[in-house]
N, C-alpha and C. Protein backbone atom coordinates (compact mmCIF):
# COMPACT_ATOMS: atom_id res chain seq x y z
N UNK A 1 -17.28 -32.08 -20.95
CA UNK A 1 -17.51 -30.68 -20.56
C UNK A 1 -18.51 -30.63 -19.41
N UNK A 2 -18.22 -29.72 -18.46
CA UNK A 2 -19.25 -29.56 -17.01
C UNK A 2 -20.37 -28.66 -17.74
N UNK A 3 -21.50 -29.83 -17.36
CA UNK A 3 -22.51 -29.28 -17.54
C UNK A 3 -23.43 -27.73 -16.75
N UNK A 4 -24.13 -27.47 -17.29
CA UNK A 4 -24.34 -26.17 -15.97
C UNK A 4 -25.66 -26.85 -15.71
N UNK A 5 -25.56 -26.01 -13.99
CA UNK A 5 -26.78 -26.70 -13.40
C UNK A 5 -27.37 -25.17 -12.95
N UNK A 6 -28.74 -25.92 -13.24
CA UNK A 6 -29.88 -24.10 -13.23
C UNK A 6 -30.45 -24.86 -12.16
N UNK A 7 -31.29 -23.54 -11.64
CA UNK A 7 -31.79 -23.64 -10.31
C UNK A 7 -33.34 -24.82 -10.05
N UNK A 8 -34.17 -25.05 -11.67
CA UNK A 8 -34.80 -25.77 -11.88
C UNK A 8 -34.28 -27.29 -11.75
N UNK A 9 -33.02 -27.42 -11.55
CA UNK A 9 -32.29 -29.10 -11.31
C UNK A 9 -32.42 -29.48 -9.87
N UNK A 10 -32.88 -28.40 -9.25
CA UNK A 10 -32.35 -28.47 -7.60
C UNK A 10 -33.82 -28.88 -6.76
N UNK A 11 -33.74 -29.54 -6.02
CA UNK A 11 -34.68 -29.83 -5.59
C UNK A 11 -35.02 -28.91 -4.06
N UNK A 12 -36.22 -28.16 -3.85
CA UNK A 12 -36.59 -27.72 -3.10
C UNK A 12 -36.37 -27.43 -1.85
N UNK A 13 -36.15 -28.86 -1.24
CA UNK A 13 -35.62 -29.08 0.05
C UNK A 13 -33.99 -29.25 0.31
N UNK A 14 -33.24 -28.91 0.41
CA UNK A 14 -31.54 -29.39 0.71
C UNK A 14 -31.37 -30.46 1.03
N UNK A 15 -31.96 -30.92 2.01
CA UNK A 15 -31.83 -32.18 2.43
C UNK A 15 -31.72 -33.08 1.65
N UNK A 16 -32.97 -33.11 1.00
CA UNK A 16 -32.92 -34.51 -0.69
C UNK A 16 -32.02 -34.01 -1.19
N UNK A 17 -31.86 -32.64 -1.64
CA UNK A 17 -30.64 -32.46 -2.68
C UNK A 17 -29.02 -32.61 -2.01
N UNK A 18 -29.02 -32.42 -1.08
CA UNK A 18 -27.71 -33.26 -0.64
C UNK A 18 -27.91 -34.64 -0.04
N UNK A 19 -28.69 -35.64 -0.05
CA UNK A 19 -28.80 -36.85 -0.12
C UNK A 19 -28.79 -37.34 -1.72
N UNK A 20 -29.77 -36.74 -2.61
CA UNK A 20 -29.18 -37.00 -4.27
C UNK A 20 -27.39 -36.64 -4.61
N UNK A 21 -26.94 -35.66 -3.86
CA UNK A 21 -25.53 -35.62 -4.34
C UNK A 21 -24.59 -36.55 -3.51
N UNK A 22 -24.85 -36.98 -2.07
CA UNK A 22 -24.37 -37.82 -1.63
C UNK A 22 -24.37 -39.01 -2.15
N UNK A 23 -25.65 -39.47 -2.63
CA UNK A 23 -25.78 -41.04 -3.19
C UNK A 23 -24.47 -41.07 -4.22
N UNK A 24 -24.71 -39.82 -5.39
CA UNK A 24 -23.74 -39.89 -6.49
C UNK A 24 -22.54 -39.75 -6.02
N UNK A 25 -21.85 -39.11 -5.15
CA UNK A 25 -20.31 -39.02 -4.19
C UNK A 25 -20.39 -40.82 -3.89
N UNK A 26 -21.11 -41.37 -3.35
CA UNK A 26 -21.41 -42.83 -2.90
C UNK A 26 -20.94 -44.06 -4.36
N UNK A 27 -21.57 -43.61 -5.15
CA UNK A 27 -21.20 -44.21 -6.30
C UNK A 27 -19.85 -43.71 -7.57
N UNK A 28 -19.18 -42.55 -7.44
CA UNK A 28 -18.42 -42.48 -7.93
C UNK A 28 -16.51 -43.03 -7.34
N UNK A 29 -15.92 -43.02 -8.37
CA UNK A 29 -14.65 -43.19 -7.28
C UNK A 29 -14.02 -42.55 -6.40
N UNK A 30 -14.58 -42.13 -5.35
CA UNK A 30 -14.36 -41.48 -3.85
C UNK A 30 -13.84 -42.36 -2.80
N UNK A 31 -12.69 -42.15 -2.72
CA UNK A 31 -11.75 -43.46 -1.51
C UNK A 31 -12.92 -42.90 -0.04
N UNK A 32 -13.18 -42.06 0.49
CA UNK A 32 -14.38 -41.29 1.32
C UNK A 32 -14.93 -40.32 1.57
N UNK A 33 -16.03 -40.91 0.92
CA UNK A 33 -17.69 -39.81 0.09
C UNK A 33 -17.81 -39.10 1.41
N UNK A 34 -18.31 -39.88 2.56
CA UNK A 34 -18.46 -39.06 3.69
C UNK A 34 -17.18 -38.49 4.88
N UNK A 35 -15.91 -38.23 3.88
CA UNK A 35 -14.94 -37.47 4.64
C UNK A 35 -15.62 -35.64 4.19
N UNK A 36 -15.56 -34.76 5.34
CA UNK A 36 -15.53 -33.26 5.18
C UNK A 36 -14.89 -32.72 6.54
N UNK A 37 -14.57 -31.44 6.30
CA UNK A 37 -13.83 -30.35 6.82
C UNK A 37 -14.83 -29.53 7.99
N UNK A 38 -14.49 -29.45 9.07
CA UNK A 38 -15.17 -29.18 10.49
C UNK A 38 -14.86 -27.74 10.42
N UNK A 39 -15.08 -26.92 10.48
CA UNK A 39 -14.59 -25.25 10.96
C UNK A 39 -15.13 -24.87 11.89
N UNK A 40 -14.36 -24.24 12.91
CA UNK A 40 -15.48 -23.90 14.45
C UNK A 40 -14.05 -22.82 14.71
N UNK A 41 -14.24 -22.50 15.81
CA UNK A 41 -13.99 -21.26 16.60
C UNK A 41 -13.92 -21.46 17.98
N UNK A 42 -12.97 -20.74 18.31
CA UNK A 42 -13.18 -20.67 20.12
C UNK A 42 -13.96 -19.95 20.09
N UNK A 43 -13.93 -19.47 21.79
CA UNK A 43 -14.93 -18.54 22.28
C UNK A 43 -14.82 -17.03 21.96
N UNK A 44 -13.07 -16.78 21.63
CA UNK A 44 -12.46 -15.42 21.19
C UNK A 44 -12.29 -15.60 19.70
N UNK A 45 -12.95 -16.37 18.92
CA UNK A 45 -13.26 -16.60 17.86
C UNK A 45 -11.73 -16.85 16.71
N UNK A 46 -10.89 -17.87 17.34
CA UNK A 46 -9.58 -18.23 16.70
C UNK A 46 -10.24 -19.29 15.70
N UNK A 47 -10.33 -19.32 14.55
CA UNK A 47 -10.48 -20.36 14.00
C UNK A 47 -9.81 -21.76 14.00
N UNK A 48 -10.18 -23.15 13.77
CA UNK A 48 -8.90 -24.06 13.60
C UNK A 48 -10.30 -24.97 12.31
N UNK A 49 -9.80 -25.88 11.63
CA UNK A 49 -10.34 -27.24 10.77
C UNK A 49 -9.75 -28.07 10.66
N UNK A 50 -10.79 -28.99 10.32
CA UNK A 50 -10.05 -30.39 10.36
C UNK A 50 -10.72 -31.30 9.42
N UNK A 51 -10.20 -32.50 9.18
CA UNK A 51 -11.41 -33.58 8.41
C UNK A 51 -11.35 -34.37 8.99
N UNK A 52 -13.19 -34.66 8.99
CA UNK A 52 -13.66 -35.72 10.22
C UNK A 52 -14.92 -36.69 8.97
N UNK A 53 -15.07 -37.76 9.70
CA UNK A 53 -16.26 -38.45 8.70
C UNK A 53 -17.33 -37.93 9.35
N UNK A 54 -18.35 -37.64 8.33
CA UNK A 54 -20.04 -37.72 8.61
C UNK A 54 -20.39 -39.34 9.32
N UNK A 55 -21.24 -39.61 10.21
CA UNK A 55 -21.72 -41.05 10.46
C UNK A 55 -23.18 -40.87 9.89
N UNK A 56 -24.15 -40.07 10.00
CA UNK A 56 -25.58 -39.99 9.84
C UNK A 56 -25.83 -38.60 9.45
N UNK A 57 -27.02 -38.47 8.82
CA UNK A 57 -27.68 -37.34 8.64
C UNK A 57 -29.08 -37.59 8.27
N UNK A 58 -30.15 -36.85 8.76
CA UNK A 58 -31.51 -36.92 8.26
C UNK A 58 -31.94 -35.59 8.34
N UNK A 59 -33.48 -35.21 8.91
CA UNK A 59 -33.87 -33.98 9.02
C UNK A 59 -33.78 -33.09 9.72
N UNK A 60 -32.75 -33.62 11.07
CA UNK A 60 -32.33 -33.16 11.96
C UNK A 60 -30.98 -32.69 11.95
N UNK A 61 -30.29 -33.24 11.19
CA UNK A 61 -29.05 -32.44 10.74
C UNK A 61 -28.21 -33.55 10.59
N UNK A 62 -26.92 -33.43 10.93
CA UNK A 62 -25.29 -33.97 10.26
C UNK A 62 -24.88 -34.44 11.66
N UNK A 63 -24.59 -35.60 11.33
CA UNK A 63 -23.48 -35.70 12.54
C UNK A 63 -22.31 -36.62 12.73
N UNK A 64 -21.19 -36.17 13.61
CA UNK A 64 -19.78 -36.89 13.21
C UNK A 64 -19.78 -37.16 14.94
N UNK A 65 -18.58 -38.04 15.08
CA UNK A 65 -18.29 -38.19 16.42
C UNK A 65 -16.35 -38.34 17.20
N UNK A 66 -16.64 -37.41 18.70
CA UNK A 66 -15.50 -37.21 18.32
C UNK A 66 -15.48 -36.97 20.15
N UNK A 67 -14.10 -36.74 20.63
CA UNK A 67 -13.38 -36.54 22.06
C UNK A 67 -13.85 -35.15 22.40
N UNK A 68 -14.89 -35.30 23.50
CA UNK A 68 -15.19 -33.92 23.46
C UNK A 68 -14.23 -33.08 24.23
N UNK A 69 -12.99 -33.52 24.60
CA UNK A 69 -12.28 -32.93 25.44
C UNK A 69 -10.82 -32.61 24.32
N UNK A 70 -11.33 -32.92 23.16
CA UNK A 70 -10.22 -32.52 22.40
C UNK A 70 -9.95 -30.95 21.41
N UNK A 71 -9.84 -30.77 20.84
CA UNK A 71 -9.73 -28.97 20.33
C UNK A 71 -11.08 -28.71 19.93
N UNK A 72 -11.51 -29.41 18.68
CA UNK A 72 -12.75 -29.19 18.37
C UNK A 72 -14.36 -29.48 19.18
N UNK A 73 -13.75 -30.39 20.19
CA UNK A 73 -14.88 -30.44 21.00
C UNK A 73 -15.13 -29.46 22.21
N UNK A 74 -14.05 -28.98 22.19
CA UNK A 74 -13.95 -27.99 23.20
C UNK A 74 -14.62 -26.62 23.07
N UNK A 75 -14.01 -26.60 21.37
CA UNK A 75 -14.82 -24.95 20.80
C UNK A 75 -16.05 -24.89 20.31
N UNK A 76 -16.49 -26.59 20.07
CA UNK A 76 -18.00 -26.47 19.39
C UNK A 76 -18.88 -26.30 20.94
N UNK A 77 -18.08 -26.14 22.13
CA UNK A 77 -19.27 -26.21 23.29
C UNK A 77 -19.29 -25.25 23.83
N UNK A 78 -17.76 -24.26 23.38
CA UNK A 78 -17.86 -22.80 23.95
C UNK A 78 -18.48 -22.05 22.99
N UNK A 79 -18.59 -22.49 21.72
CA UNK A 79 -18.64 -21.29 20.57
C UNK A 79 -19.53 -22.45 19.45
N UNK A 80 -21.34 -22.91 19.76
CA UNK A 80 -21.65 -24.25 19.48
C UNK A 80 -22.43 -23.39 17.91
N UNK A 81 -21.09 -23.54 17.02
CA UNK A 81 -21.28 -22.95 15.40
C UNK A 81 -20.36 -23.63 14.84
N UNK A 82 -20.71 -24.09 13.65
CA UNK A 82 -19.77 -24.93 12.66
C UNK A 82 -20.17 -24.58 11.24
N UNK A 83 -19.20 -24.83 10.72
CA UNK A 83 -19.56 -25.06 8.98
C UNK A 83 -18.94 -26.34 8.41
N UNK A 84 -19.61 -27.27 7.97
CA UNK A 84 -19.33 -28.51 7.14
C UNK A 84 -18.88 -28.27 5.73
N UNK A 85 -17.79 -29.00 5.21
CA UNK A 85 -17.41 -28.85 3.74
C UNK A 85 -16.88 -30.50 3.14
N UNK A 86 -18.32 -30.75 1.97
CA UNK A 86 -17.38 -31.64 1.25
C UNK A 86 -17.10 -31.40 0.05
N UNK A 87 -16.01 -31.92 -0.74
CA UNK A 87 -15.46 -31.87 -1.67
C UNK A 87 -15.25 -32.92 -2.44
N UNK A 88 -16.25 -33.25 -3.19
CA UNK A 88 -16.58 -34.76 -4.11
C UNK A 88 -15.37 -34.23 -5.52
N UNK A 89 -13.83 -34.01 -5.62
CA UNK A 89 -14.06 -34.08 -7.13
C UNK A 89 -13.68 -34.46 -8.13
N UNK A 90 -13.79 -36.01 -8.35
CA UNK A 90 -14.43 -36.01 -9.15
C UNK A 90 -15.72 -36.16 -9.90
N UNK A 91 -16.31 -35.68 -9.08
CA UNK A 91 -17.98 -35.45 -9.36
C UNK A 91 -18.00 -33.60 -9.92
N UNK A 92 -16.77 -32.75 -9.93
CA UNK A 92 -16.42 -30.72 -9.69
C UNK A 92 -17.83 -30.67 -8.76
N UNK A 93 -18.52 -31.33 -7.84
CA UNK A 93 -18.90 -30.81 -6.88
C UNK A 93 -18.40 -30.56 -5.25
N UNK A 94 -19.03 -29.32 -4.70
CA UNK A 94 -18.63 -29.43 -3.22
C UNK A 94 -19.86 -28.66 -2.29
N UNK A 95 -20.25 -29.04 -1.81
CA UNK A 95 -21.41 -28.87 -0.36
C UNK A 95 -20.69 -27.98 0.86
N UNK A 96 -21.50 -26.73 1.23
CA UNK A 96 -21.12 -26.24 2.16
C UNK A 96 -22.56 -26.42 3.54
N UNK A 97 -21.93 -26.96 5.05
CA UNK A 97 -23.63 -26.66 5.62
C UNK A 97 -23.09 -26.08 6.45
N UNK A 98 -23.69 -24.82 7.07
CA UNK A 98 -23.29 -23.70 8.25
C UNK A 98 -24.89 -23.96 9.28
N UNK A 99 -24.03 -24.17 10.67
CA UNK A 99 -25.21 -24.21 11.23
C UNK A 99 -25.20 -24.15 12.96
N UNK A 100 -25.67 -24.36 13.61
CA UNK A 100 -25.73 -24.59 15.36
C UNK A 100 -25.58 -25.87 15.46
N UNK A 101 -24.18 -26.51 16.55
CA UNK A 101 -24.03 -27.85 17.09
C UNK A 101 -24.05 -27.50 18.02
N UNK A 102 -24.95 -29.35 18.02
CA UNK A 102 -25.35 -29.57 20.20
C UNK A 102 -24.97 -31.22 20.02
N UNK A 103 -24.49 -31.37 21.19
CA UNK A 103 -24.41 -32.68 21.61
C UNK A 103 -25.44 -33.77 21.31
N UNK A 104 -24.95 -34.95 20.67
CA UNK A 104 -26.28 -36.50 20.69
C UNK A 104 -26.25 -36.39 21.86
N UNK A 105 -27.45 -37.53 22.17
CA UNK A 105 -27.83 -37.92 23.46
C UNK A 105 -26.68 -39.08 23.63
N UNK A 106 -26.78 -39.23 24.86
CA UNK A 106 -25.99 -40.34 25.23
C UNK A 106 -26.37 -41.79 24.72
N UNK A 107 -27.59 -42.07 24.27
CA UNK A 107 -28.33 -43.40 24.16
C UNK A 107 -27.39 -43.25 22.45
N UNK A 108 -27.64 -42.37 21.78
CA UNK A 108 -27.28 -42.23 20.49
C UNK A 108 -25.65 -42.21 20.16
N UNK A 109 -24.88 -41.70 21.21
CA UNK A 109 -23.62 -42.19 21.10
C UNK A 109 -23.11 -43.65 21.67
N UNK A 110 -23.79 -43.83 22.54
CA UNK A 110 -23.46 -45.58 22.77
C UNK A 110 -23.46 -46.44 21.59
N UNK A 111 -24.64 -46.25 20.86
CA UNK A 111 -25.43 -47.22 19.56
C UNK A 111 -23.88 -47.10 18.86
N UNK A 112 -24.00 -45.69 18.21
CA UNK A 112 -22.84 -45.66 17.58
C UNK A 112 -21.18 -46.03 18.17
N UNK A 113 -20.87 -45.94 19.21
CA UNK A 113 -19.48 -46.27 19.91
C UNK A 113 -19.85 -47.78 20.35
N UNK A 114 -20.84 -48.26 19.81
CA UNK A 114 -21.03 -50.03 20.02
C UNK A 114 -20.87 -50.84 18.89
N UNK A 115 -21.08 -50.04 17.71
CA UNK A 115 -21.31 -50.44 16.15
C UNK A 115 -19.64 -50.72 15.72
N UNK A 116 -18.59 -50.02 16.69
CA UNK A 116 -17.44 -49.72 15.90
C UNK A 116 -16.58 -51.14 16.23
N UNK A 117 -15.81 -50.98 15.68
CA UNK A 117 -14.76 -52.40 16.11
C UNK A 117 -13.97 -51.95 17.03
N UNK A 118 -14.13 -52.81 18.48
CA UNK A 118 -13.71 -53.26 19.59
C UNK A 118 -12.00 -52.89 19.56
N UNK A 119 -10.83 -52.65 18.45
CA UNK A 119 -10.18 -51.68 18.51
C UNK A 119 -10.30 -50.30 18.61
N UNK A 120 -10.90 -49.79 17.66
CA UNK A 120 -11.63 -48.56 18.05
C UNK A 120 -12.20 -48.13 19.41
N UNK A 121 -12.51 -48.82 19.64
CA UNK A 121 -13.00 -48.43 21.09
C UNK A 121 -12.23 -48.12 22.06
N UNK A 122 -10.99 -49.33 22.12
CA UNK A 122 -9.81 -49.13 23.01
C UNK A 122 -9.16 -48.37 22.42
N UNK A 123 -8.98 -47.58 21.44
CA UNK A 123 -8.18 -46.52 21.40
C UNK A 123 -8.86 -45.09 21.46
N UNK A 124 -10.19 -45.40 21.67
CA UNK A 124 -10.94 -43.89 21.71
C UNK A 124 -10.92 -43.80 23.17
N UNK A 125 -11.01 -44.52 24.34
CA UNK A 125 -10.86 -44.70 25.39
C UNK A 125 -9.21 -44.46 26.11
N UNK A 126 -8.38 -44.29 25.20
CA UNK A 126 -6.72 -44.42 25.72
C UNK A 126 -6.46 -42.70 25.70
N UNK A 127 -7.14 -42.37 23.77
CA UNK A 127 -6.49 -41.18 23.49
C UNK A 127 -6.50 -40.31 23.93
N UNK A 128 -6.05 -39.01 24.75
CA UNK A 128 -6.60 -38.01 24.93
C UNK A 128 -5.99 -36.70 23.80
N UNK A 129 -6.69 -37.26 22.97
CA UNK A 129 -7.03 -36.27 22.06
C UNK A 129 -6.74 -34.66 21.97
N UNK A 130 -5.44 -34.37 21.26
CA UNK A 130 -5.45 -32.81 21.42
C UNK A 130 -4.41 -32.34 22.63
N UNK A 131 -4.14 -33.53 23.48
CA UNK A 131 -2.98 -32.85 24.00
C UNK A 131 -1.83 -33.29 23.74
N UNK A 132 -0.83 -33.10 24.74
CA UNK A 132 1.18 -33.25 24.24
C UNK A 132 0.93 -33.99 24.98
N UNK A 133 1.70 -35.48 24.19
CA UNK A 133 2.31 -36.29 24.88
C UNK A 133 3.42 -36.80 24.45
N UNK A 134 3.99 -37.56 25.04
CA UNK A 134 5.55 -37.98 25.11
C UNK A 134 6.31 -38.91 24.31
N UNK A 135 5.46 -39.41 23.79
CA UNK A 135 5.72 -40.55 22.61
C UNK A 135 4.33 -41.38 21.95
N UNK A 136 5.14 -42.06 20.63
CA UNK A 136 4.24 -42.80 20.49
C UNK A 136 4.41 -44.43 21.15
N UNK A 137 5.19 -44.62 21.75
CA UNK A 137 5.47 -45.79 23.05
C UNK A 137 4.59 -45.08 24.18
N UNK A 138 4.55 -44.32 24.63
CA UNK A 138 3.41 -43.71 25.77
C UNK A 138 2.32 -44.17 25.07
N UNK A 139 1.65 -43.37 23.84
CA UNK A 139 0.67 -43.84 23.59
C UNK A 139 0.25 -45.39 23.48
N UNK A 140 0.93 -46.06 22.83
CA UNK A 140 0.75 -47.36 23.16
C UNK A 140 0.50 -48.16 24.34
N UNK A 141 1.36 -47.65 25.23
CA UNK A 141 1.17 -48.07 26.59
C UNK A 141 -0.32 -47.79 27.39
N UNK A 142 -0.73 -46.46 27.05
CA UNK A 142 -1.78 -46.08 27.47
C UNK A 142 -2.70 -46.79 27.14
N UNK A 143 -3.23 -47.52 25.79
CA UNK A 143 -3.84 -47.87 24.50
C UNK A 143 -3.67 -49.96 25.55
N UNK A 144 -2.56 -50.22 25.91
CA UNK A 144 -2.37 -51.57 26.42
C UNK A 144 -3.21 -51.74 27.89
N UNK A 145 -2.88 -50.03 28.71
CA UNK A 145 -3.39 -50.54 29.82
C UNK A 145 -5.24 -50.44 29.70
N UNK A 146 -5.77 -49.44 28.73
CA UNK A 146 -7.19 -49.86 28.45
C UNK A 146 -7.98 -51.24 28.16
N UNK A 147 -7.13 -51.73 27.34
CA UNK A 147 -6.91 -52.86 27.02
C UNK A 147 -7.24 -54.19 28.40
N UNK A 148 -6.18 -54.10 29.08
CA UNK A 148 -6.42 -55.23 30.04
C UNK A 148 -7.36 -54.59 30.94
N UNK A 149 -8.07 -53.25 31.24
CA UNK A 149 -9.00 -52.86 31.83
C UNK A 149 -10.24 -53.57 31.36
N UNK A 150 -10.75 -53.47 29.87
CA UNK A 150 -11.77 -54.29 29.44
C UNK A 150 -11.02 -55.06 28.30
N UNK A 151 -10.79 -56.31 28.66
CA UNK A 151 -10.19 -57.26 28.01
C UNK A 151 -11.42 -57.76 27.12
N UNK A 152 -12.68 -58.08 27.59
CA UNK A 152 -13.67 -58.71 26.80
C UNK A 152 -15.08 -58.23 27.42
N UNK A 153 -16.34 -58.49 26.74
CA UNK A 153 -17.52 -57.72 26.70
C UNK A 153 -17.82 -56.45 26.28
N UNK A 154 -18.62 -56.42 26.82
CA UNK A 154 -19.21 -54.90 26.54
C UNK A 154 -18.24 -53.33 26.77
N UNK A 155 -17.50 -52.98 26.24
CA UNK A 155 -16.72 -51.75 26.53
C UNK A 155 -17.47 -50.52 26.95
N UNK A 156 -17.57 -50.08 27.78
CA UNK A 156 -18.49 -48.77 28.46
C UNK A 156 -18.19 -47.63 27.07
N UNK A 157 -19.30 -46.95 27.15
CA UNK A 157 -19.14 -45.56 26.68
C UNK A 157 -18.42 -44.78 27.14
N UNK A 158 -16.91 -43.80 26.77
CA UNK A 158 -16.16 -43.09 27.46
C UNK A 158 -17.43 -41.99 28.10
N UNK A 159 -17.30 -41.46 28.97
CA UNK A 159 -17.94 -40.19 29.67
C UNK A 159 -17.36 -38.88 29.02
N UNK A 160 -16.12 -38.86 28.01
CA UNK A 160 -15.87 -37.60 27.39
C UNK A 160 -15.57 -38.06 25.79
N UNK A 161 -16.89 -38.85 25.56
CA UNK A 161 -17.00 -38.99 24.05
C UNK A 161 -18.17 -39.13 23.28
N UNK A 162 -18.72 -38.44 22.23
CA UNK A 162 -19.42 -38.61 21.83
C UNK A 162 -19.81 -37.97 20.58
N UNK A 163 -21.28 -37.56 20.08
CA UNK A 163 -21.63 -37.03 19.12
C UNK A 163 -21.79 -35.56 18.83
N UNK A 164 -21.94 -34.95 18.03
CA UNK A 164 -22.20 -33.73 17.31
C UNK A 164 -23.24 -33.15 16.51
N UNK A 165 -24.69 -32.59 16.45
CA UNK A 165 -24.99 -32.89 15.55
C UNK A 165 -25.43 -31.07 15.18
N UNK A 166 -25.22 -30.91 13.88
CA UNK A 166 -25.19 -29.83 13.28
C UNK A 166 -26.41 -29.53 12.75
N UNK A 167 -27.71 -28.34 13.66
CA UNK A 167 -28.39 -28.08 12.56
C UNK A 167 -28.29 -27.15 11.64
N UNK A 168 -28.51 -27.46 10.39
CA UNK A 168 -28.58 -26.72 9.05
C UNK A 168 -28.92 -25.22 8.92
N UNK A 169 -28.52 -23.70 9.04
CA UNK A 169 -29.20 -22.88 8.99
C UNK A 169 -29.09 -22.54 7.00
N UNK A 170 -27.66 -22.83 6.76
CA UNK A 170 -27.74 -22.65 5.57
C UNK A 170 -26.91 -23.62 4.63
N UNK A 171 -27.40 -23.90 3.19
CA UNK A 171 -26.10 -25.15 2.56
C UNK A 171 -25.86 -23.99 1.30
N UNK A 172 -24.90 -24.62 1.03
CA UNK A 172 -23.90 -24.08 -0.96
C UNK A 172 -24.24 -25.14 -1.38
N UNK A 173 -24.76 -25.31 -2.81
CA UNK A 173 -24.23 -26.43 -3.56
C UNK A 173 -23.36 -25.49 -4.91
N UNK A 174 -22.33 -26.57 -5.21
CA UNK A 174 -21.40 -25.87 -5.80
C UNK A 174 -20.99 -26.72 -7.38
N UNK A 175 -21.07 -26.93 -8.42
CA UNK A 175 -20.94 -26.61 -9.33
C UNK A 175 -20.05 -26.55 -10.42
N UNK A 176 -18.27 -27.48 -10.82
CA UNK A 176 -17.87 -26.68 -11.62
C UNK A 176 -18.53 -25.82 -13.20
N UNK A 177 -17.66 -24.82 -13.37
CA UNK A 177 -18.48 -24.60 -14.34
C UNK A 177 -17.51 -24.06 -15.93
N UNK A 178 -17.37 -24.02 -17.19
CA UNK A 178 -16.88 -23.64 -18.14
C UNK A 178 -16.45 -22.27 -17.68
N UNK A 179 -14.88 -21.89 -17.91
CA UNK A 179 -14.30 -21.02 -17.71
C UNK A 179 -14.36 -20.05 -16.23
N UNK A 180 -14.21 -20.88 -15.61
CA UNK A 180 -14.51 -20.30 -13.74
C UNK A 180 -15.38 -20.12 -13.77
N UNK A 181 -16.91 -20.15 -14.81
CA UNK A 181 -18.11 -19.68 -14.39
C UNK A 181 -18.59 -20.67 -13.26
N UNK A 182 -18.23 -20.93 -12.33
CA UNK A 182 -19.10 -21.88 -11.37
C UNK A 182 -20.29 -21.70 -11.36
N UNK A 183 -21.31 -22.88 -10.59
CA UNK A 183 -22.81 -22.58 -10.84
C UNK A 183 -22.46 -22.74 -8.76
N UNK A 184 -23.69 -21.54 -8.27
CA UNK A 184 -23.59 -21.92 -6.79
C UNK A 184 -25.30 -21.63 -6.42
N UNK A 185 -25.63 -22.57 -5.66
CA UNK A 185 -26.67 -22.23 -4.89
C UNK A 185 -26.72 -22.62 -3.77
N UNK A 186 -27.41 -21.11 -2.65
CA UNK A 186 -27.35 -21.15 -1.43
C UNK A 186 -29.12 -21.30 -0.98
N UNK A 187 -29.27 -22.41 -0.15
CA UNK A 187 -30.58 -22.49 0.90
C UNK A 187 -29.78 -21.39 2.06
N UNK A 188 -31.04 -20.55 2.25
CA UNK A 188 -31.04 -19.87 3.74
C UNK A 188 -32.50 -20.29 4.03
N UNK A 189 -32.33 -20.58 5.55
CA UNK A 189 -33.84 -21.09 6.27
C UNK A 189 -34.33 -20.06 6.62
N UNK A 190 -35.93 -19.98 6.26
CA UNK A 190 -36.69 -18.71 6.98
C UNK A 190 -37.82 -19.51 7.43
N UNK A 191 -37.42 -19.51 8.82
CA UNK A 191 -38.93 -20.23 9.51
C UNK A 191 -38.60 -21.71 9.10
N UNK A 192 -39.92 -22.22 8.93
CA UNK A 192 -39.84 -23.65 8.55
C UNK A 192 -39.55 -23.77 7.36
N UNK A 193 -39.24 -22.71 6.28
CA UNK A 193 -39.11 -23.27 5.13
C UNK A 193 -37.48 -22.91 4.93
N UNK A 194 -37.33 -22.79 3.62
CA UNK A 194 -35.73 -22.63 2.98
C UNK A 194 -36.30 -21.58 1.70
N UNK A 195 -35.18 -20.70 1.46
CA UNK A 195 -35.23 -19.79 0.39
C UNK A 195 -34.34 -19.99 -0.87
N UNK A 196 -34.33 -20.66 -2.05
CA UNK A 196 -33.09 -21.25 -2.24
C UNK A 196 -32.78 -19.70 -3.89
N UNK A 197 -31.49 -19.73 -3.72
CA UNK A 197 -30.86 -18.49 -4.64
C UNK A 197 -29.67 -18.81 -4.80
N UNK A 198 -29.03 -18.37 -6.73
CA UNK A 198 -28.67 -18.45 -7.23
C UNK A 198 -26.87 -17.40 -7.05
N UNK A 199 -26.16 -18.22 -6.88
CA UNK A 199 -25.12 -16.57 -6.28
C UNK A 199 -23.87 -16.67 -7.53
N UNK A 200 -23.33 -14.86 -7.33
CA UNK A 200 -22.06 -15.59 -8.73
C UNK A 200 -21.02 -16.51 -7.88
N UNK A 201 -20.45 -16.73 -9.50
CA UNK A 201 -19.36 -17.49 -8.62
C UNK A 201 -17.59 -16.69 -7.92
């Protein structure tokens, strides 16, 4: 039976408390703890989502990495608002974070687009992400001629790729609960601190 969780379980700050629920997503059977759901907006406010992996998070916020010339990179720079969603369940938990995205630095997307395997790279460098193309033999081809461009060493950082990073204005933690009673609690930031409250479900 799902236990209920009162507001005395929660720890103060969001941050620890979604690093304590991450660890447990980390340790349960989750094929990927850090897969969640991107929501953004154009500039005329069309919605689209997607699921992307988290790479990092600390006190500075969340961040995933991605083609900034592709749908979602396009609208997080015209319209730089997102909401993060994960969905651990079998843990009946799920995390909501709503907040302002801005671009990593460039030093910080290299690290990370250096860490990845040397396939990866040549295909983040081929794809262009988000538009029509003609096959998946085009794509390949495209993906071959990157390829003999940097055959070996160091692969450059694409110039239209990189990071995201989301700061936090507000999180959900979510709860199943006996008979749809879900348990939910929302952090809203005021100033430097967080206000944390209890909402129905």
């Amino acid at each position: 039976m799902t236990s209920i969780l009162h507001k005395r379980d929660l720890k103060s700050d969001p941050f620890e408390q979604f690093s304590l629920w991450f660890e447990d997503a980390g340790r349960a059977d989750i094929a990927l703890p850090n897969a969640m759901a991107v929501a953004s907006a154009s500039r005329d406010g069309v919605p689209s989502v997607r699921m992307v992996l988290l790479k990092s998070f600390d006190d500075r916020g969340f961040v995933f990495y991605t083609h900034y010339d592709s749908e979602k990179g396009r609208q997080l720079q015209e319209n730089p608002r997102a909401e993060f969603h994960f969905y651990w369940a079998p843990l009946d938990r799920q995390v909501r974070i709503r907040g302002t995205v801005e671009k990593t630095s460039r030093e910080e997307s290299e690290t990370y687009f250096h860490s990845r395997p040397k396939e990866s790279q040549w295909s983040a460098w081929a794809s262009p992400q988000s538009e029509v193309v003609e096959s998946r033999h085009k794509l390949e081809e495209m993906r071959a001629e990157i390829m003999k461009t940097y055959p070996e060493g160091t692969i450059p950082l694409p110039p239209f790729w990189g990071g995201f990073r989301l700061t936090p204005e507000r999180f959900e933690f979510w709860s199943d609960g006996v008979h749809r009673y879900h348990d939910r609690f929302c952090y809203v930031r005021e100033g430097a601190s967080w206000t944390l409250s209890r909402m129905a479900p």
